[in-house]
C-alpha atoms as a PDB file:
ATOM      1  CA  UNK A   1       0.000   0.000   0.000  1.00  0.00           C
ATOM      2  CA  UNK A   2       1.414   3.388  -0.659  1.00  0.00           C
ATOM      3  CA  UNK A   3       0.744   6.561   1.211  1.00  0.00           C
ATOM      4  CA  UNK A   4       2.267   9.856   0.477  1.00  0.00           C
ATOM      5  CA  UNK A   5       4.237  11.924   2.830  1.00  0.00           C
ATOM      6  CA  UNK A   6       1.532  14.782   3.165  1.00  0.00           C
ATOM      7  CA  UNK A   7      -0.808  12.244   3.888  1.00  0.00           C
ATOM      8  CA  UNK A   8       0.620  10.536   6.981  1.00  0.00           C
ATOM      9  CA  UNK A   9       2.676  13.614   8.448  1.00  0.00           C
ATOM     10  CA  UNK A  10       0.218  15.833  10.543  1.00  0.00           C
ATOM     11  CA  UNK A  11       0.443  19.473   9.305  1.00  0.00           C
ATOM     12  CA  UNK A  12      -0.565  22.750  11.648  1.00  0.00           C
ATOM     13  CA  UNK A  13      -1.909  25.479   9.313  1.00  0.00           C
ATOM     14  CA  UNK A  14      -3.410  29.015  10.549  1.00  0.00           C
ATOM     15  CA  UNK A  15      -4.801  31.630   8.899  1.00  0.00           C
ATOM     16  CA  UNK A  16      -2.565  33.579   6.227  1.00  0.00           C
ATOM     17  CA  UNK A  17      -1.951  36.525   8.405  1.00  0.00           C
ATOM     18  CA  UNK A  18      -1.925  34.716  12.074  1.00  0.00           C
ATOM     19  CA  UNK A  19       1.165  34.599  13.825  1.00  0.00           C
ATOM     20  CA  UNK A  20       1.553  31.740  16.023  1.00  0.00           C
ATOM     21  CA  UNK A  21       3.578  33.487  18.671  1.00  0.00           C
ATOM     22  CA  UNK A  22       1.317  36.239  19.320  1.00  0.00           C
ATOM     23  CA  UNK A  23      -1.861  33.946  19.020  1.00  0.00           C
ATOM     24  CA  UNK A  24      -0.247  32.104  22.030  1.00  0.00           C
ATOM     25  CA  UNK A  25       0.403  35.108  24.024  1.00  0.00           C
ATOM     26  CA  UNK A  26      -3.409  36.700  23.765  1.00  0.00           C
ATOM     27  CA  UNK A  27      -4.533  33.184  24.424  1.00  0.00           C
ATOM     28  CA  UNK A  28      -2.562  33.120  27.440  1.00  0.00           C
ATOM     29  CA  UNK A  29      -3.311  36.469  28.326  1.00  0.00           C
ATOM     30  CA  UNK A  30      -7.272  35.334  27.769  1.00  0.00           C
ATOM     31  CA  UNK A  31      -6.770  32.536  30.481  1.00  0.00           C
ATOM     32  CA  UNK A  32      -5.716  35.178  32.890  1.00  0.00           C
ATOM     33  CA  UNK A  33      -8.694  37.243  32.284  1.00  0.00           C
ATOM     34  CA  UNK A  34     -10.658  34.251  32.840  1.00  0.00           C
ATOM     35  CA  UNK A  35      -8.786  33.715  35.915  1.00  0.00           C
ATOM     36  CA  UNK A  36      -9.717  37.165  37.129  1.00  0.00           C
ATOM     37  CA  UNK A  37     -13.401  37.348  36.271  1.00  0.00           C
ATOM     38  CA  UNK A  38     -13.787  33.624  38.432  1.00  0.00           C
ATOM     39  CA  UNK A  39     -11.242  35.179  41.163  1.00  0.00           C
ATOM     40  CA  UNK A  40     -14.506  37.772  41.761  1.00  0.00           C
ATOM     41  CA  UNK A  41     -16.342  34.639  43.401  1.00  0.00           C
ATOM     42  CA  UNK A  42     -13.826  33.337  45.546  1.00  0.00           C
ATOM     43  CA  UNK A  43     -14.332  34.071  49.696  1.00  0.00           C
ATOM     44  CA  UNK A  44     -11.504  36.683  49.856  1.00  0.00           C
ATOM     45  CA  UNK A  45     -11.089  36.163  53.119  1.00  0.00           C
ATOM     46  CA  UNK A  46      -9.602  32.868  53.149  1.00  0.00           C
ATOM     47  CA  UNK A  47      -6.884  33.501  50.874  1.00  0.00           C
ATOM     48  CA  UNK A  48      -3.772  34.753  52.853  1.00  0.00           C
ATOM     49  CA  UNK A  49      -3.047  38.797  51.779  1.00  0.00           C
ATOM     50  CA  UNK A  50       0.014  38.255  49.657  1.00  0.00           C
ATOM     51  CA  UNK A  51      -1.387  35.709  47.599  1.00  0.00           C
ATOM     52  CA  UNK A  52      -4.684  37.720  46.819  1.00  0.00           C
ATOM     53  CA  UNK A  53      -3.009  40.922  46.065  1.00  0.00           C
ATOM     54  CA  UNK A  54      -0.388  39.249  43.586  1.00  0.00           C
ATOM     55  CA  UNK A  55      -2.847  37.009  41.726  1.00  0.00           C
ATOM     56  CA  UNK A  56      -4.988  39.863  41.764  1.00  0.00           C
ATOM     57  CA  UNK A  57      -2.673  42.171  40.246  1.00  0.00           C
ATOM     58  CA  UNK A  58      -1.040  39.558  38.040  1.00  0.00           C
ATOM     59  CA  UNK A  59      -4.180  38.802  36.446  1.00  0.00           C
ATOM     60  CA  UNK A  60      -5.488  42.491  36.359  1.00  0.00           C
ATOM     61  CA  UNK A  61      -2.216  43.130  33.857  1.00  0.00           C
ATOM     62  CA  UNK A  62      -3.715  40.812  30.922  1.00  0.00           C
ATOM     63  CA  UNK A  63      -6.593  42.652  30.203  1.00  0.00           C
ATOM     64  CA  UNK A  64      -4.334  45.360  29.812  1.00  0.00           C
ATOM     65  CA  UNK A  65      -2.052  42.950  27.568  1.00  0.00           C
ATOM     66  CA  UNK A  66      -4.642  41.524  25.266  1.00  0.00           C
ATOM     67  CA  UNK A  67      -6.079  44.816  24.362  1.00  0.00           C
ATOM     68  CA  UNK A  68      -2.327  46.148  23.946  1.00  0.00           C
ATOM     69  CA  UNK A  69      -1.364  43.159  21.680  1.00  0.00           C
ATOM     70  CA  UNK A  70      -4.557  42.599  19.923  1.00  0.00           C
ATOM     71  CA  UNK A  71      -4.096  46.725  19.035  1.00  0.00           C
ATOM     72  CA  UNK A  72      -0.198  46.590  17.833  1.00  0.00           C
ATOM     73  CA  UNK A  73      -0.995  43.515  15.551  1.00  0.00           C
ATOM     74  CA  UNK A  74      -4.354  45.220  13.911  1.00  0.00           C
ATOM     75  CA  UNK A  75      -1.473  48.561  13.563  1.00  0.00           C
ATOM     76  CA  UNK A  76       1.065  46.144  12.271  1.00  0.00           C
ATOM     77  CA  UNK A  77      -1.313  44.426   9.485  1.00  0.00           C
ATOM     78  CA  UNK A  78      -3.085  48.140   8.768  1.00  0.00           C
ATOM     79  CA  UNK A  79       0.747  49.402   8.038  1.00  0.00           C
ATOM     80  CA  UNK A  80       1.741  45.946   6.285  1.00  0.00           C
ATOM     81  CA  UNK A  81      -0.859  46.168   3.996  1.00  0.00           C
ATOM     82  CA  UNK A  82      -1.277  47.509   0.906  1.00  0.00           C
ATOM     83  CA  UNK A  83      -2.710  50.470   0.233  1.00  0.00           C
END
């Protein structure tokens, strides 16, 4: 039986203008979000002071991040474009 190399090696395609690094990092920064929004029902008052205001901050930063990347990569593809 013959198979052909594209057929049997697994290939990861994305989009024609994705970038693969930067799709990682606003996923990443997504989780953190995520985190943040389910922190909101946690009993604060368990959770020793230290830890509560780092993850709190921590997560807090990648809304901040998401909207920053997301905006530099919709700038980047506006100025790679053509015109």
């Amino acid at each position: 039986m013959f198979y052909s190399h594209q057929l049997i090696t697994p290939t990861h395609t994305i989009g024609q203008n994705r970038i693969l690094s930067v799709d990682v990092l606003r996923g990443i920064a997504m989780v953190l979000v995520i985190l943040q929004h389910s922190y909101l029902s946690v009993n604060i008052k368990a959770i020793p002071p230290l830890i509560d205001f780092l993850l709190w901050n921590i997560t807090g930063l990648a809304a901040v991040a998401f909207v920053s990347i997301s905006g530099v990569i919709y700038s980047y593809f506006m100025y790679a474009g053509p015109d």
